[in-house]
N, C-alpha and C. Protein backbone atom coordinates (compact mmCIF):
# COMPACT_ATOMS: atom_id res chain seq x y z
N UNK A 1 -22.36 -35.73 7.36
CA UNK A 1 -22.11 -36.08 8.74
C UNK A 1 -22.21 -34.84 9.61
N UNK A 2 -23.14 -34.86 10.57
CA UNK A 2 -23.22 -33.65 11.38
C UNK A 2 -22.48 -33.02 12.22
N UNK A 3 -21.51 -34.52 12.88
CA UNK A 3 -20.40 -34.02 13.76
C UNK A 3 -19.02 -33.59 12.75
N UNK A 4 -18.67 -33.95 11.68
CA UNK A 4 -18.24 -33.36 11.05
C UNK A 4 -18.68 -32.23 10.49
N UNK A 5 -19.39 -31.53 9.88
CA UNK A 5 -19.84 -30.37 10.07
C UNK A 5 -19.51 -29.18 10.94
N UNK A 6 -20.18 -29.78 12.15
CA UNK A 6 -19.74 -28.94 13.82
C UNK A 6 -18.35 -28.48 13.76
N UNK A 7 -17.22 -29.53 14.11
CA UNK A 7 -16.06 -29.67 14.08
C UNK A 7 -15.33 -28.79 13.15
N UNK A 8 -15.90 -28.92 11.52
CA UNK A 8 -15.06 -27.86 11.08
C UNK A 8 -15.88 -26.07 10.84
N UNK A 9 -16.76 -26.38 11.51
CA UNK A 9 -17.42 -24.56 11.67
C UNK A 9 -16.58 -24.40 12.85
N UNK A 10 -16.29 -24.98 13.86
CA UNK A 10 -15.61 -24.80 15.03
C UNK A 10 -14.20 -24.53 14.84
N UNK A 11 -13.61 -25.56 14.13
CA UNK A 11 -12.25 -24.85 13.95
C UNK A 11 -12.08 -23.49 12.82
N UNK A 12 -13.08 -23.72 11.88
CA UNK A 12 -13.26 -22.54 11.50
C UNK A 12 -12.76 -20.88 12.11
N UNK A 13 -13.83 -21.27 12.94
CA UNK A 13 -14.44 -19.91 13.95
C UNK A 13 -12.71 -19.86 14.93
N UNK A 14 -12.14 -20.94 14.55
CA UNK A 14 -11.28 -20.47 16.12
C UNK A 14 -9.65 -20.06 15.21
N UNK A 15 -9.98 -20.24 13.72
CA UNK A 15 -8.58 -19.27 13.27
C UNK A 15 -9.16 -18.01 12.46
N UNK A 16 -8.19 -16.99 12.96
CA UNK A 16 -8.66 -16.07 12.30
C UNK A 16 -8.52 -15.84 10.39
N UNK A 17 -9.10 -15.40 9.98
CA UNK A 17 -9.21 -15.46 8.63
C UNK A 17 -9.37 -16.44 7.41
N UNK A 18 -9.71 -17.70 8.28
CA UNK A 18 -10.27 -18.99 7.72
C UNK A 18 -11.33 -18.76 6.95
N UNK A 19 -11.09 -19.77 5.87
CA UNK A 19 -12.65 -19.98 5.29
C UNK A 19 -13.85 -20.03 6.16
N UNK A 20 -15.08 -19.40 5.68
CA UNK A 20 -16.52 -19.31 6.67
C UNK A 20 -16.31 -18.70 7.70
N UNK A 21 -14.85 -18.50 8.39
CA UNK A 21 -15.27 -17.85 10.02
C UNK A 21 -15.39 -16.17 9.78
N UNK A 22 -16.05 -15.56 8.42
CA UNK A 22 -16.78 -14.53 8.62
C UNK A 22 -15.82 -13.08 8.39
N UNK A 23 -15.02 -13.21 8.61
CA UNK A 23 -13.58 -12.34 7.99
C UNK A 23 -13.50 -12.00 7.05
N UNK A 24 -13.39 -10.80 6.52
CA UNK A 24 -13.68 -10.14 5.16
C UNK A 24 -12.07 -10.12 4.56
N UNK A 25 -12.73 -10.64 3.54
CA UNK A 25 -10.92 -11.10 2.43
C UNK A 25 -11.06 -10.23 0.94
N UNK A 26 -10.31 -10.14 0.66
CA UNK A 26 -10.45 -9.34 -0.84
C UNK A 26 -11.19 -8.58 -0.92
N UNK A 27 -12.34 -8.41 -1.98
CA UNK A 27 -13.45 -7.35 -2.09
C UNK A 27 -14.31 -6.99 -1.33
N UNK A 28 -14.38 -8.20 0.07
CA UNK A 28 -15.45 -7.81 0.90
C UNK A 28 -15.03 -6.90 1.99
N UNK A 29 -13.39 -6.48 1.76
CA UNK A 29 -13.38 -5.57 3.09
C UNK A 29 -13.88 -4.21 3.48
N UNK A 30 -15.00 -3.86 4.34
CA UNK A 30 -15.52 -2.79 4.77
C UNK A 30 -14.39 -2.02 5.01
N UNK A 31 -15.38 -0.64 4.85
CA UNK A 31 -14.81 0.59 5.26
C UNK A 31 -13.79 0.72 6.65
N UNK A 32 -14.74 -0.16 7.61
CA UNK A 32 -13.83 0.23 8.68
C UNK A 32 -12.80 -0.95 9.09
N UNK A 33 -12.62 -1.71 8.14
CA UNK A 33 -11.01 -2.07 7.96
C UNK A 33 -10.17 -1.74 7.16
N UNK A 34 -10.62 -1.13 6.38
CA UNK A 34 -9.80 0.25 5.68
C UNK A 34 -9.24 1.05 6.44
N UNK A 35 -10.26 1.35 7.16
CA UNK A 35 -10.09 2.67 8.29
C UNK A 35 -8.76 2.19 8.87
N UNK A 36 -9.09 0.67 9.77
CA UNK A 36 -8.06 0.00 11.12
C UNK A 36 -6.96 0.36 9.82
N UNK A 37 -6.70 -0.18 9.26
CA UNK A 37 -5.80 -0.43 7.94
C UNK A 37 -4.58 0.69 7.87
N UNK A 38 -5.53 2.15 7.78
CA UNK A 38 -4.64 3.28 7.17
C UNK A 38 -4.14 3.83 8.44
N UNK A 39 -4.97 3.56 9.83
CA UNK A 39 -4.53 4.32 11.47
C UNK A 39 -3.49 3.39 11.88
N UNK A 40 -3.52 2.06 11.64
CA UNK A 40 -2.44 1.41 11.94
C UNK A 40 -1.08 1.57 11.18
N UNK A 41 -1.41 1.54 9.84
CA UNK A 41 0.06 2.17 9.05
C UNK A 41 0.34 3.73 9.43
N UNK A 42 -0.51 4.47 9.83
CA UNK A 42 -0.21 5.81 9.81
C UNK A 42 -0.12 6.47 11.24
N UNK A 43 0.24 5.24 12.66
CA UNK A 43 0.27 5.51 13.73
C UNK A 43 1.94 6.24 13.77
N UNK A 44 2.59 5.26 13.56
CA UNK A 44 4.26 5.71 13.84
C UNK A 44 4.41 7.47 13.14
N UNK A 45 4.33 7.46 11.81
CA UNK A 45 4.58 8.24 11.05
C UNK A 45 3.87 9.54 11.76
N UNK A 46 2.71 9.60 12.19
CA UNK A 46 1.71 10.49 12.65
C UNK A 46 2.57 11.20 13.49
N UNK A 47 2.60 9.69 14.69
CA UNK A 47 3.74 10.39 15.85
C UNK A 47 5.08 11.07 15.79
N UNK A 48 6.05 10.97 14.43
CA UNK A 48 6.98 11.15 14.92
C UNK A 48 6.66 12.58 13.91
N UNK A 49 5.79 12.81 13.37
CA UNK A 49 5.44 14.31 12.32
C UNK A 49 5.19 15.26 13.88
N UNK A 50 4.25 14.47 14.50
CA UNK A 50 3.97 15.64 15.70
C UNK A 50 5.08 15.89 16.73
N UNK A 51 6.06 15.16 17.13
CA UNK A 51 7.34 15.23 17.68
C UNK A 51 8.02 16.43 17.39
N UNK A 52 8.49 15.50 16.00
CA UNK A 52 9.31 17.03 15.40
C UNK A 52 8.81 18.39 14.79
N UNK A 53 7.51 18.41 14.81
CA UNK A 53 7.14 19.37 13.97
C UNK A 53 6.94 20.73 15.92
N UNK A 54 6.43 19.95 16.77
CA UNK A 54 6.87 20.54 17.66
C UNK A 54 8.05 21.63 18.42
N UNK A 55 8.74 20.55 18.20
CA UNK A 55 10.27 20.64 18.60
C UNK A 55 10.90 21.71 17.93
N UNK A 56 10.30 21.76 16.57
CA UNK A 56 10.87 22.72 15.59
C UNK A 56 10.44 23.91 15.72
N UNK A 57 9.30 24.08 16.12
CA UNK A 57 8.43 24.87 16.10
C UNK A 57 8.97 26.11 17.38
N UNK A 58 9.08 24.85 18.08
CA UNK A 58 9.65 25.91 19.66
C UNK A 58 11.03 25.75 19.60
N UNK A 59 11.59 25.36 18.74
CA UNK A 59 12.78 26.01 18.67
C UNK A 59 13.01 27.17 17.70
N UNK A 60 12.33 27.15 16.56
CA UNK A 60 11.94 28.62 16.02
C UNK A 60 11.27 29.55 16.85
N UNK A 61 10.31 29.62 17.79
CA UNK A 61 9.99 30.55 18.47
C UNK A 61 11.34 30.89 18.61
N UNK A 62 11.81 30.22 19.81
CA UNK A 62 13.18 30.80 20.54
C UNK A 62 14.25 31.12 19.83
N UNK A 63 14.80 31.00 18.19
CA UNK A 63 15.70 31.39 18.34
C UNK A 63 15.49 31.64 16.81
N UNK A 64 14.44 31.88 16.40
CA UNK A 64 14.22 32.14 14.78
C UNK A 64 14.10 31.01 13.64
N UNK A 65 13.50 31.00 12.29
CA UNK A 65 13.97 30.24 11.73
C UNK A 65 15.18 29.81 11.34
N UNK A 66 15.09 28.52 11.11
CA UNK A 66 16.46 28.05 10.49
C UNK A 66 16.74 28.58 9.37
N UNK A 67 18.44 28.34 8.89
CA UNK A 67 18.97 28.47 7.44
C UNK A 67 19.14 27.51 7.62
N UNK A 68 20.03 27.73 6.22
CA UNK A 68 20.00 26.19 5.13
C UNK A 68 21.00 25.43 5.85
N UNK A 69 22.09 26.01 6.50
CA UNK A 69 22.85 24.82 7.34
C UNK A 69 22.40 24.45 8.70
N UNK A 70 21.13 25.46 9.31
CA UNK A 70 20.61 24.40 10.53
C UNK A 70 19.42 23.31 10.06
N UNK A 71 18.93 23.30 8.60
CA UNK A 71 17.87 22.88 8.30
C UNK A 71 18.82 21.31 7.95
N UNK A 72 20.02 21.36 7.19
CA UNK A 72 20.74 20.23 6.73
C UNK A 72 21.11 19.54 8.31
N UNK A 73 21.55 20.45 9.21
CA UNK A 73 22.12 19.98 10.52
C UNK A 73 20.97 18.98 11.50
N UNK A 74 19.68 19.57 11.43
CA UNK A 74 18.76 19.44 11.28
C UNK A 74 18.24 17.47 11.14
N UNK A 75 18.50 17.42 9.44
CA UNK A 75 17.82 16.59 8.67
C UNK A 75 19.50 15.54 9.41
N UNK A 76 20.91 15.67 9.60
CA UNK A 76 21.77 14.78 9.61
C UNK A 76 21.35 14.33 11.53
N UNK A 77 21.08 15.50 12.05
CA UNK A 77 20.58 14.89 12.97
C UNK A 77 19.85 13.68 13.64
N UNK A 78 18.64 13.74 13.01
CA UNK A 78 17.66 12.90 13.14
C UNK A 78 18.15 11.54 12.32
N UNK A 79 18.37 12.02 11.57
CA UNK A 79 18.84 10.43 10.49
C UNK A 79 19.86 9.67 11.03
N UNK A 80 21.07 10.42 11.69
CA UNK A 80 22.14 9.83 12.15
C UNK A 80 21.44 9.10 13.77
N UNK A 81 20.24 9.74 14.52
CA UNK A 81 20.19 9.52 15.87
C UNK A 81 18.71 7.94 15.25
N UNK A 82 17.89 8.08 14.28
CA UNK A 82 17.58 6.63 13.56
C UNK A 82 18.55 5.43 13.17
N UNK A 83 19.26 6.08 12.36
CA UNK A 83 20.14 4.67 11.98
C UNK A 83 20.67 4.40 13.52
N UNK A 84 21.25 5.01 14.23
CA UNK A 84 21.86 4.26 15.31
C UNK A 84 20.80 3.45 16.15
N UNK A 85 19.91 3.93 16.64
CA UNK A 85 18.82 3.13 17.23
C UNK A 85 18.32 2.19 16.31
N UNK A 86 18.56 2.17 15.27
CA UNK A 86 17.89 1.04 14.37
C UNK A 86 19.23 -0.15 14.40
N UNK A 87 20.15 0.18 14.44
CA UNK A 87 21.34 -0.60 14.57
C UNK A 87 21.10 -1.38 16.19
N UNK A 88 20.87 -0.78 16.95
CA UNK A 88 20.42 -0.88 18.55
C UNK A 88 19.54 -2.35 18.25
N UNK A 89 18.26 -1.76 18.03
CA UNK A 89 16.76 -2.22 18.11
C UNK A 89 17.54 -4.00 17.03
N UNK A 90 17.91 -4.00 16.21
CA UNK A 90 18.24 -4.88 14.91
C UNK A 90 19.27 -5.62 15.40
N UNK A 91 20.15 -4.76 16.32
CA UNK A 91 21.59 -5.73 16.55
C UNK A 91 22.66 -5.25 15.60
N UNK A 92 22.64 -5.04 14.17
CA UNK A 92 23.59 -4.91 13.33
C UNK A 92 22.87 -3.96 12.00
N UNK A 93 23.46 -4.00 11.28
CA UNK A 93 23.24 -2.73 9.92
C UNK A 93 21.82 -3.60 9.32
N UNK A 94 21.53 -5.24 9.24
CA UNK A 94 20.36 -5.67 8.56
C UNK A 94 18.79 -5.58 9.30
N UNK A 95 17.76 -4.82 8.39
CA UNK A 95 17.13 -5.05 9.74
C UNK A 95 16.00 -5.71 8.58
N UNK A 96 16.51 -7.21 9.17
CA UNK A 96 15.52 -8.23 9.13
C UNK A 96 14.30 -8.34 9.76
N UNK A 97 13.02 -8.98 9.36
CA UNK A 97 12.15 -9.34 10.44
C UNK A 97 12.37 -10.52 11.52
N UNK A 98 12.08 -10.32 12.83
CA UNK A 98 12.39 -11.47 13.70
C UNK A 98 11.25 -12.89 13.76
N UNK A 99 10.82 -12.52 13.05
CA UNK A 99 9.81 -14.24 12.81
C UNK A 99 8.97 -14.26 13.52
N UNK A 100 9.01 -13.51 14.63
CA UNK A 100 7.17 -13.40 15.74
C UNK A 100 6.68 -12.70 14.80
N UNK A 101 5.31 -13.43 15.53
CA UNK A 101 3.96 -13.06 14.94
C UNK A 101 3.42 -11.08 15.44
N UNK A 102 3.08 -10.95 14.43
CA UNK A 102 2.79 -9.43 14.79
C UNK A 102 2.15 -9.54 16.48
N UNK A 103 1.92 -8.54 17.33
CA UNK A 103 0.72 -8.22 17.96
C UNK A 103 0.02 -6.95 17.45
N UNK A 104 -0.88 -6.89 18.29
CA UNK A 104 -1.91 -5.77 18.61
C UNK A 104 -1.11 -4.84 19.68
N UNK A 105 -1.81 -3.74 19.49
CA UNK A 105 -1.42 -3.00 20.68
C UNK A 105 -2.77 -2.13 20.94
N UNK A 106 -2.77 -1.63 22.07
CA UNK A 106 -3.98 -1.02 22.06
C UNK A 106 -4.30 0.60 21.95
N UNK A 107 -4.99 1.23 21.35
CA UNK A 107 -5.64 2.47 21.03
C UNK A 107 -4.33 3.56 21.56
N UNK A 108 -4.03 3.09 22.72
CA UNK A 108 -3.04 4.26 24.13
C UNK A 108 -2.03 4.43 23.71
N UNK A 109 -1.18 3.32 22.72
CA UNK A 109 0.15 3.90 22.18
C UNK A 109 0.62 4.36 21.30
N UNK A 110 -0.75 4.89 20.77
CA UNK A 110 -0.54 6.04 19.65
C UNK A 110 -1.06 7.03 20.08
N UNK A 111 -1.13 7.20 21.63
CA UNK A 111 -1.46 8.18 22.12
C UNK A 111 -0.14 9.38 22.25
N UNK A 112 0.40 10.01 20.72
CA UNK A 112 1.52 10.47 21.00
C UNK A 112 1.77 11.94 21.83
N UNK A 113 0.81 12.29 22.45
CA UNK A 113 1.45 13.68 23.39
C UNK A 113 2.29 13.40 24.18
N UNK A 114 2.31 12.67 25.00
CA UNK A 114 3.98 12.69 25.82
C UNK A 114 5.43 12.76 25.31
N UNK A 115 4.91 11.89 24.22
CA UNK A 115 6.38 11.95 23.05
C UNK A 115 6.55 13.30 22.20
N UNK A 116 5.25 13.89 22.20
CA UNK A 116 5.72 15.51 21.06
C UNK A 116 6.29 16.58 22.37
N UNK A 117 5.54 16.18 23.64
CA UNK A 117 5.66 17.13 24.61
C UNK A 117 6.87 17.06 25.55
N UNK A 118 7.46 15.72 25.01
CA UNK A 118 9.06 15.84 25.50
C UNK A 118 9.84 16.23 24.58
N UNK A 119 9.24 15.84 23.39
CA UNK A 119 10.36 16.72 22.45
C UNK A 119 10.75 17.97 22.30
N UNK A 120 9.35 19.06 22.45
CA UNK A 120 9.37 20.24 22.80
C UNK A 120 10.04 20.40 23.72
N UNK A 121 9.99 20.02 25.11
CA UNK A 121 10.26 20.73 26.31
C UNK A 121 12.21 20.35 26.05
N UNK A 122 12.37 19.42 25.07
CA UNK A 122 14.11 19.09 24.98
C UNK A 122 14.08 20.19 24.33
N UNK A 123 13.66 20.45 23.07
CA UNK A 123 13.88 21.39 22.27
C UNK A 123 14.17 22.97 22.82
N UNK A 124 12.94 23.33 23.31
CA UNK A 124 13.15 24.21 24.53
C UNK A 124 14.15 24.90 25.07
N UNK A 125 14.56 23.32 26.21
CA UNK A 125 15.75 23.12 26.62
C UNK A 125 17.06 23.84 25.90
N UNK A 126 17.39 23.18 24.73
CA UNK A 126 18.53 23.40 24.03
C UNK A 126 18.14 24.81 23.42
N UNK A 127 17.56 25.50 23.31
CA UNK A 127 17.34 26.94 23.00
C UNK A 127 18.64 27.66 24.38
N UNK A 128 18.36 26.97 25.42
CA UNK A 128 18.49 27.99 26.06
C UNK A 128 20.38 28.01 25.96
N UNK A 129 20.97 26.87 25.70
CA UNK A 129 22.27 26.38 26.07
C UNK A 129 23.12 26.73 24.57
N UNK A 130 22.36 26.30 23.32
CA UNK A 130 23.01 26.00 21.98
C UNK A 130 22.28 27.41 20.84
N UNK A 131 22.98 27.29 19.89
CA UNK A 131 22.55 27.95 18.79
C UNK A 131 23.23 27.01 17.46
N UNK A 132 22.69 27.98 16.40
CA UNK A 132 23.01 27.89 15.24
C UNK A 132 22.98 26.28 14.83
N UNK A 133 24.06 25.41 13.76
CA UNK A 133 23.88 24.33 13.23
C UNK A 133 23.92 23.17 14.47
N UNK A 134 25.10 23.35 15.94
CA UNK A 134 24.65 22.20 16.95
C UNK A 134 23.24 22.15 17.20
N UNK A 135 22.36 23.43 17.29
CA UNK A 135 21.26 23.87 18.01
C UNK A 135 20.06 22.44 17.23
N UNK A 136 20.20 22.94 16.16
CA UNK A 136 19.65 22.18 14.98
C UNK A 136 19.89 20.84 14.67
N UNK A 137 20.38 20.36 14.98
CA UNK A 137 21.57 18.99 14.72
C UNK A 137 21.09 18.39 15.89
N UNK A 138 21.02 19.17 17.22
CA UNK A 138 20.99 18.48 18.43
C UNK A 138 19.15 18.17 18.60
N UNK A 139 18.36 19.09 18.23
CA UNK A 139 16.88 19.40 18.15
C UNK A 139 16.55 17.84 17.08
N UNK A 140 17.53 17.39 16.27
CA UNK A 140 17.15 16.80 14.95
C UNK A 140 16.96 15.11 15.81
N UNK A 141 18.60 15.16 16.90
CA UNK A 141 18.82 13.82 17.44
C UNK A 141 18.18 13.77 18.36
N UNK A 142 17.86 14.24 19.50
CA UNK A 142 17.06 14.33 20.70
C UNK A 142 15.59 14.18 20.22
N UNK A 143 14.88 14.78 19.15
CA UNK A 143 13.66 14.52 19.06
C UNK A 143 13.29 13.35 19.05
N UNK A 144 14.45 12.68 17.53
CA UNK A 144 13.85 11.26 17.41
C UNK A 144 14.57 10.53 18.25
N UNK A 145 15.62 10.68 18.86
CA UNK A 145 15.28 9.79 20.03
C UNK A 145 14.37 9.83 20.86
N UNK A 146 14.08 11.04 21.92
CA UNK A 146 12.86 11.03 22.43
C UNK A 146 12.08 10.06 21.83
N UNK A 147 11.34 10.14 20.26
CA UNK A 147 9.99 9.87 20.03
C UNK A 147 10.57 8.11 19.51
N UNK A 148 11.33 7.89 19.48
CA UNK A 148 11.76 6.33 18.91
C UNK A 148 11.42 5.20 20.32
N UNK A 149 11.96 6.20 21.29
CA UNK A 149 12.66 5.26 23.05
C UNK A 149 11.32 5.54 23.49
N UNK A 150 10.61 6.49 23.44
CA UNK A 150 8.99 6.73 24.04
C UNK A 150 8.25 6.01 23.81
N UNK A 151 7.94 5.68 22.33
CA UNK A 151 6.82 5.39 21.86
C UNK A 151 7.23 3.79 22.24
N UNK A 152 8.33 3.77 21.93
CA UNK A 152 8.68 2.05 21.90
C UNK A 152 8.18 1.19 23.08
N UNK A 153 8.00 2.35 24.50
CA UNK A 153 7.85 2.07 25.82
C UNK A 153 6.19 2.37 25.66
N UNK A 154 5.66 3.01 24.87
CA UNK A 154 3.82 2.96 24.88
C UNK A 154 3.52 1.72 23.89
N UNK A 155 4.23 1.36 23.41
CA UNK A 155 3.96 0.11 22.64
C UNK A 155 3.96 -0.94 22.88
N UNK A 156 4.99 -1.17 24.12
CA UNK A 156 5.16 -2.33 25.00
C UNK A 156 4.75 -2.29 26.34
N UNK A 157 4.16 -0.89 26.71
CA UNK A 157 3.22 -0.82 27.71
C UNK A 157 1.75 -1.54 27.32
N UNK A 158 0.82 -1.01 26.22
CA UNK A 158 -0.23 -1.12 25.71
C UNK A 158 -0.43 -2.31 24.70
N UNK A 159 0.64 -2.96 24.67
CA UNK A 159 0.40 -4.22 23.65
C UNK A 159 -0.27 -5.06 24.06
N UNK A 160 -1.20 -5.77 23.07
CA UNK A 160 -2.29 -6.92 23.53
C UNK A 160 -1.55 -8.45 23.36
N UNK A 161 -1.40 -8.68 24.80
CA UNK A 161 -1.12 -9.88 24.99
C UNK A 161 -1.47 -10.78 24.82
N UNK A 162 -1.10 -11.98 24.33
CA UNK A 162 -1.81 -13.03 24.02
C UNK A 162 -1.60 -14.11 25.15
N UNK A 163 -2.72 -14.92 25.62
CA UNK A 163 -2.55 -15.29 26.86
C UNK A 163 -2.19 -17.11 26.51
N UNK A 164 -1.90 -18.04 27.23
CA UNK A 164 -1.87 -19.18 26.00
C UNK A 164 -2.37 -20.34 27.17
């Protein structure tokens, strides 16, 4: 039957990753969904390496490397200023998925220089006011906040909307 035929190449074509509508599944996936694949898992992580690796950086200019208790002050920093925003973002200690469907976002919000370049200029900042383990501690929480509350706002700036 021909109109049957039509009908299901058509609905085919109109979900994504359906049988026949041309979408590469298992062995057939090209390189450059590999590629989308590893830039999309490796957007967040990218950003928040260049944040802090910043931040750290110019705060060692200014006030030397760390020791071992601004490096720990450091590491409780950041972890303590995550879990709380993750408690934020979640509502409570579980962080479940919320049942929407992923989106897209587009190319711009992994555009992370604003987020490494506020972290620095905080970092900076606290050179001039703090030292020693607060200095470190404070460089650890301010970064990732900076880069958590930033990015979150280029993500929901640049997200691809779905129109209905």
């Amino acid at each position: 039957m021909p109109g049957r035929a039509s009908r299901s190449q058509t609905n085919s074509r109109s979900r994504p990753g359906a049988a026949g509508s041309g979408s590469p599944t298992g062995q057939e996936r090209t390189y450059r969904d590999q590629l989308r694949t590893a830039v999309s898992a490796s957007a967040a992580p990218h950003g928040y390496t260049l944040a802090l690796w910043t931040a750290t950086t110019v705060t060692s200019s200014g006030r030397g490397a760390p020791g071992p208790a601004e490096v720990l002050a450091l590491l409780a920093g950041a972890t303590l200023a995550f879990v709380a925003l993750s408690a934020v973002a979640y509502g409570g200690a579980a962080m479940t998925p919320d049942g929407r469907g992923r989106t897209g976002t587009r190319i711009w919000a992994a555009f992370h220089l604003p987020m490494a370049a506020c972290a620095a200029l905080v970092g900076l900042l606290l050179t001039r006011c703090c030292s020693g383990a607060l200095l470190w501690g404070l460089v650890g929480v301010t970064t990732t906040s900076v880069y958590l509350l930033g990015v979150s706002v280029q993500f929901h700036c640049f997200a691809v909307r779905r129109h209905h």
